[in-house]
Protein backbone atom coordinates (compact mmCIF):
# COMPACT_ATOMS: atom_id res chain seq x y z
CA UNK A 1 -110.04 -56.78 13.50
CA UNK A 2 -112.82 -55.45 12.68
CA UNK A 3 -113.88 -53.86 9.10
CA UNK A 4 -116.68 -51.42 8.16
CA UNK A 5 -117.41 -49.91 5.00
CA UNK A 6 -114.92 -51.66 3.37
CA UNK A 7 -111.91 -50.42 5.55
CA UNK A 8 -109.85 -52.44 8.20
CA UNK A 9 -109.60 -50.53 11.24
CA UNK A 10 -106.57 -48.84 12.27
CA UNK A 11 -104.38 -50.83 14.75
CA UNK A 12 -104.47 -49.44 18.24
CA UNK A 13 -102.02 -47.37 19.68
CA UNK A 14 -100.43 -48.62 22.51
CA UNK A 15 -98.54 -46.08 25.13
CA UNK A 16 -95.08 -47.76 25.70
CA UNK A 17 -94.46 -45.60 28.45
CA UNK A 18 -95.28 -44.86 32.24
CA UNK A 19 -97.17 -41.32 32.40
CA UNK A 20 -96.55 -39.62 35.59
CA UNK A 21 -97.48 -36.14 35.23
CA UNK A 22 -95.97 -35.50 38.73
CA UNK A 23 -92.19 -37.28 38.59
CA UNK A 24 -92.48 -35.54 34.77
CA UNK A 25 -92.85 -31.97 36.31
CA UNK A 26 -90.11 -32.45 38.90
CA UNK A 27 -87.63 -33.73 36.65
CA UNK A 28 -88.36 -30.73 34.61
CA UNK A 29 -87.87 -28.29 37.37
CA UNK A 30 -84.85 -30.17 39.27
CA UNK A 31 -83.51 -29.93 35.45
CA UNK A 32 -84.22 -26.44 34.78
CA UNK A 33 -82.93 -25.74 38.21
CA UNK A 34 -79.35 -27.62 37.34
CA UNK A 35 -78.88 -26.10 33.78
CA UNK A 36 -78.90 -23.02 35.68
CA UNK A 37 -76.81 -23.76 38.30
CA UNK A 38 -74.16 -25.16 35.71
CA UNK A 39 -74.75 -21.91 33.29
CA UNK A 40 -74.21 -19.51 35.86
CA UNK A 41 -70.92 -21.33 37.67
CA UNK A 42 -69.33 -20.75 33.88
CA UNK A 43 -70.67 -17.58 32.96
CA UNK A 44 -69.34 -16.68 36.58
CA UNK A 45 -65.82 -17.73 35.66
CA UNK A 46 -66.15 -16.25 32.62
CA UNK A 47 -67.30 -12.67 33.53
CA UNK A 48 -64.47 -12.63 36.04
CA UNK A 49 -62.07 -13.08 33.31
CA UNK A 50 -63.47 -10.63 30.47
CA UNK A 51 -66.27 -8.79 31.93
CA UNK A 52 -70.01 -9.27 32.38
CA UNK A 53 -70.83 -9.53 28.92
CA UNK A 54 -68.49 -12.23 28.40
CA UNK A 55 -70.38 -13.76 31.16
CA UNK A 56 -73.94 -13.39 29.88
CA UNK A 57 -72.55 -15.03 26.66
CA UNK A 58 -71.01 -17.88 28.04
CA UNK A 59 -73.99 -18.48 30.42
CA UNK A 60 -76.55 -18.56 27.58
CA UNK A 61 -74.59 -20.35 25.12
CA UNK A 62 -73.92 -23.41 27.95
CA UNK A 63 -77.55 -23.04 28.65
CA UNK A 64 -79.25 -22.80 25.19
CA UNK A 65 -78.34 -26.28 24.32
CA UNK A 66 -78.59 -27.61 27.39
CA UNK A 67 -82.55 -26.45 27.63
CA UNK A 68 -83.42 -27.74 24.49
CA UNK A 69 -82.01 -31.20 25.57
CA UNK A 70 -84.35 -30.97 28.76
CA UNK A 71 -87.28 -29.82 26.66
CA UNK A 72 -86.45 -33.16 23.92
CA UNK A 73 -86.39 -35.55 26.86
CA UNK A 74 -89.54 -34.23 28.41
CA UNK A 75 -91.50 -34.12 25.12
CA UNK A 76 -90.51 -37.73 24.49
CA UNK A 77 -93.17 -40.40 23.83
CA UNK A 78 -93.21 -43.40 22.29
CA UNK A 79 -95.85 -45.94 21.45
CA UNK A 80 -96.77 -49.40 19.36
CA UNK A 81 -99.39 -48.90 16.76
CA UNK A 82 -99.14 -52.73 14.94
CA UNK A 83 -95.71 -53.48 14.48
CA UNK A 84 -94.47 -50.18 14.40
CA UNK A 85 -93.16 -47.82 16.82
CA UNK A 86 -94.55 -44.07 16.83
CA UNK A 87 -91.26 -41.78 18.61
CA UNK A 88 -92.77 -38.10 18.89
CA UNK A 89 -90.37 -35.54 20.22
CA UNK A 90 -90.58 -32.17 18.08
CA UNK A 91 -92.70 -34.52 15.54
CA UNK A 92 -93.47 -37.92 15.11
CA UNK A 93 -91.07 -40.60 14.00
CA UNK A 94 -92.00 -44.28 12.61
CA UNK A 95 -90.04 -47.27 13.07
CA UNK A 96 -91.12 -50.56 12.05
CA UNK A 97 -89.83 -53.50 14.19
CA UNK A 98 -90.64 -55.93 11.64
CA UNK A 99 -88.63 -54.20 9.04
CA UNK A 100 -85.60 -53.06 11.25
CA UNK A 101 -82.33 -53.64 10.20
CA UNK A 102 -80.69 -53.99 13.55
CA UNK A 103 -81.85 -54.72 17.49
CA UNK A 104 -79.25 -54.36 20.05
CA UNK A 105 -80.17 -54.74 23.77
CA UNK A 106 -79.21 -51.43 25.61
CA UNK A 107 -78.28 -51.19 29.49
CA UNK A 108 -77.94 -47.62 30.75
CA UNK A 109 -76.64 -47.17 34.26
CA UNK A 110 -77.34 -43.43 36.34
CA UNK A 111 -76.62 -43.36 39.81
CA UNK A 112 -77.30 -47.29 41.01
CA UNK A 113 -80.48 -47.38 38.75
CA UNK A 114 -80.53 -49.42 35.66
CA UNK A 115 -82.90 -49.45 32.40
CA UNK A 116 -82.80 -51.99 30.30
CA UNK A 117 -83.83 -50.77 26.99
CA UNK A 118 -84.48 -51.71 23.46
CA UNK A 119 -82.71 -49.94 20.28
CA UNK A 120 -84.56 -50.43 17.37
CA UNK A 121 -82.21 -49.29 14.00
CA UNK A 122 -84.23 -48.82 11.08
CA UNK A 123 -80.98 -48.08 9.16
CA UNK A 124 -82.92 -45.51 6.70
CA UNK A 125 -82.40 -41.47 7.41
CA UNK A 126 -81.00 -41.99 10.68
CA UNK A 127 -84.79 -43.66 12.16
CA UNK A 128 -84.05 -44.94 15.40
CA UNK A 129 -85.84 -45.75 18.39
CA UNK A 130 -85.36 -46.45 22.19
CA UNK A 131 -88.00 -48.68 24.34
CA UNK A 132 -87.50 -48.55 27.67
CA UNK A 133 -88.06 -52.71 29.29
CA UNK A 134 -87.51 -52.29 32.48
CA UNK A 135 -85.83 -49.61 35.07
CA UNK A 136 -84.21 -51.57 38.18
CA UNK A 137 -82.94 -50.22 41.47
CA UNK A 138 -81.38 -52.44 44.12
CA UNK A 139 -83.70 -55.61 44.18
CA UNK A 140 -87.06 -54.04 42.86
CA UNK A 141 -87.85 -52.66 39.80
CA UNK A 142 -90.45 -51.76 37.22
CA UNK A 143 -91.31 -53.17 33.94
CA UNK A 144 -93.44 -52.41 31.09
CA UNK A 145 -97.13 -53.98 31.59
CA UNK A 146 -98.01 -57.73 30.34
CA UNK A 147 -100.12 -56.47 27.37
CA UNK A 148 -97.19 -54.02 26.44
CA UNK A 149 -94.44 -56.82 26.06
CA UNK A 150 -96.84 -59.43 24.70
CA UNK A 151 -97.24 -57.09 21.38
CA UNK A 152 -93.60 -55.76 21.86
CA UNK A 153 -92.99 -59.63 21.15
CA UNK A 154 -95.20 -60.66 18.82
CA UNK A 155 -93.85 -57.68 16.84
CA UNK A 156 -89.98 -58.77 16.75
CA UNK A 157 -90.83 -61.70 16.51
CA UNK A 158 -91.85 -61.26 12.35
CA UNK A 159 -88.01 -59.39 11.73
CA UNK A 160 -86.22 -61.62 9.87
CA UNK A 161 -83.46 -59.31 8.88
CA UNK A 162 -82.13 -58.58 12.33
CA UNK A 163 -83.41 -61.70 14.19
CA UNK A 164 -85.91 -60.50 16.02
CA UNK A 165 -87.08 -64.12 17.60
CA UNK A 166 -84.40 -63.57 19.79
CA UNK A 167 -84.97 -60.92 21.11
CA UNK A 168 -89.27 -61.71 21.30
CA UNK A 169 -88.16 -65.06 23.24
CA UNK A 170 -86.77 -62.39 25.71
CA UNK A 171 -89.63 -60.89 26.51
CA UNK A 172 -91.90 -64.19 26.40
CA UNK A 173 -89.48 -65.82 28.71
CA UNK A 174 -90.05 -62.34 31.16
CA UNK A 175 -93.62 -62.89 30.82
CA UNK A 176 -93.29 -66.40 31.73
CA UNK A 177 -91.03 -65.83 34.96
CA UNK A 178 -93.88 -63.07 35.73
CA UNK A 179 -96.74 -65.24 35.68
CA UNK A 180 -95.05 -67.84 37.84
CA UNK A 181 -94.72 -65.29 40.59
CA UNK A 182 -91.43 -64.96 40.08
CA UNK A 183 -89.20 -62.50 42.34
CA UNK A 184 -87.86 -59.56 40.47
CA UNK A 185 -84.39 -60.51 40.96
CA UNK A 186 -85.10 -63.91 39.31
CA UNK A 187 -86.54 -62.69 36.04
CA UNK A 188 -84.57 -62.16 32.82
CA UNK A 189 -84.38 -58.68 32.52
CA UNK A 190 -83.12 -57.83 36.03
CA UNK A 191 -80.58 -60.38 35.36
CA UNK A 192 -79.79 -59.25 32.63
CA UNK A 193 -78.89 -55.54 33.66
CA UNK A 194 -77.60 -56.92 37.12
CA UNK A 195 -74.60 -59.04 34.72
CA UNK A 196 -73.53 -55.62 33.37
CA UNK A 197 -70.35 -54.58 34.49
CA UNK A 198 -70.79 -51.35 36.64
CA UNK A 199 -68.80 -47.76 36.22
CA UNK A 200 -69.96 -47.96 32.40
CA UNK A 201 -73.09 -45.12 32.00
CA UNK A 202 -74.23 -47.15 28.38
CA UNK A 203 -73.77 -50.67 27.39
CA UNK A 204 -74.51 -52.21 24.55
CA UNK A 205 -75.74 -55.48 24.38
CA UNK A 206 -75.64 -57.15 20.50
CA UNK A 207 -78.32 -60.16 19.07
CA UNK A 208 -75.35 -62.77 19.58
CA UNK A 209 -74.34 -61.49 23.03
CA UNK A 210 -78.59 -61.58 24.08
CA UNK A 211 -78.86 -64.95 22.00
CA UNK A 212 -76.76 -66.82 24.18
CA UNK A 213 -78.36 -65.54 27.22
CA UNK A 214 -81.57 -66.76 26.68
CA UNK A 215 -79.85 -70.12 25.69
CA UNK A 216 -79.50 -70.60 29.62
CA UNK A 217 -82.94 -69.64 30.39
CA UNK A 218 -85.34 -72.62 31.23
């Protein structure tokens, strides 16, 4: 790192996400298109039971909330400045892997695809964070870049209080199965979210339960 005039300069900031201005805009408008699809069905049944107004009420109060999820999800970015993560939605949140209190490994499951995600719990005011690994569908996939879970790994691999190693020799055994040429199906991650139970839309993964899984791996 470089230093001039005395000062160390700042750590770079690494994007820990995949920007693609075009899937980003239609998930936005399929979105927008559904919350008022679903608005409208219950303000429907609604006005036919007390009257328009009673419609137009019920219609914006499904939709209000349901907008300004769509709005938080779009806004959404998260990246790796050091060892801490920088989560801006309406502002900008900090979470430090090295000093979080808890990791958990989290598997989400929506229609057939799967993302295999981090949870970071900083265990002060609420301050978590989500990093999204890897999103699998059938036997293909995509994961975050080399340079993204090299740092991701280096990083968790300094926490102490929630045993981060494990969870770093996670990532540095998917780096490893990637530079061997490794099929997708055969690296850790996809295995990982393929030995999830199905019909579940959220699993949660604990530091013991991912401990002993990369126990088996060579």
């Amino acid at each position: 790192m470089s230093e001039q005039g005395g000062e160390s300069a700042a750590p770079e900031r690494l994007p820990l996400f995949h920007e693609e201005t075009q899937s980003r805009r239609r998930r936005g408008c399929s979105g927008i298109a559904g919350v008022v699809i679903f608005a409208a069905a219950f303000g429907g049944i609604a006005g036919l039971i007390g009257g328009q107004v009673a419609g137009l009420v019920v219609a914006g109060v499904i939709a209000l909330p349901l907008l300004y999820l769509l709005a938080y999800n779009l806004r959404r970015r998260i990246w790796l400045e050091g060892t801490v993560l920088l989560v801006r939605t309406w502002g900008i949140r900090r979470v430090d892997l090295v000093t979080a209190e808890r990791l958990d490994l989290v598997i989400s499951d929506v229609r057939g695809t799967r993302t295999v995600s981090l949870l970071v719990n900083a265990g002060q005011r609420r301050k978590v964070a989500k990093v999204d690994l890897a999103l699998f569908s059938g036997a293909g996939g995509r994961e975050l870049g080399v340079l993204q879970l090299r740092r991701l790994a280096n990083a968790l691999m300094n926490n102490t209080e929630a045993n981060g190693l494990v969870f770093s020799e996670l990532l540095v055994a998917e780096l490893k199965a990637e530079a061997r040429g490794d099929a997708v199906a055969d690296r850790p991650l996809y295995r990982l979210a393929s030995a999830a139970p199905s019909g579940k839309y959220v699993q949660r993964f604990t530091m013991e339960a991912v401990s002993r899984f990369v126990a088996t791996l060579d």
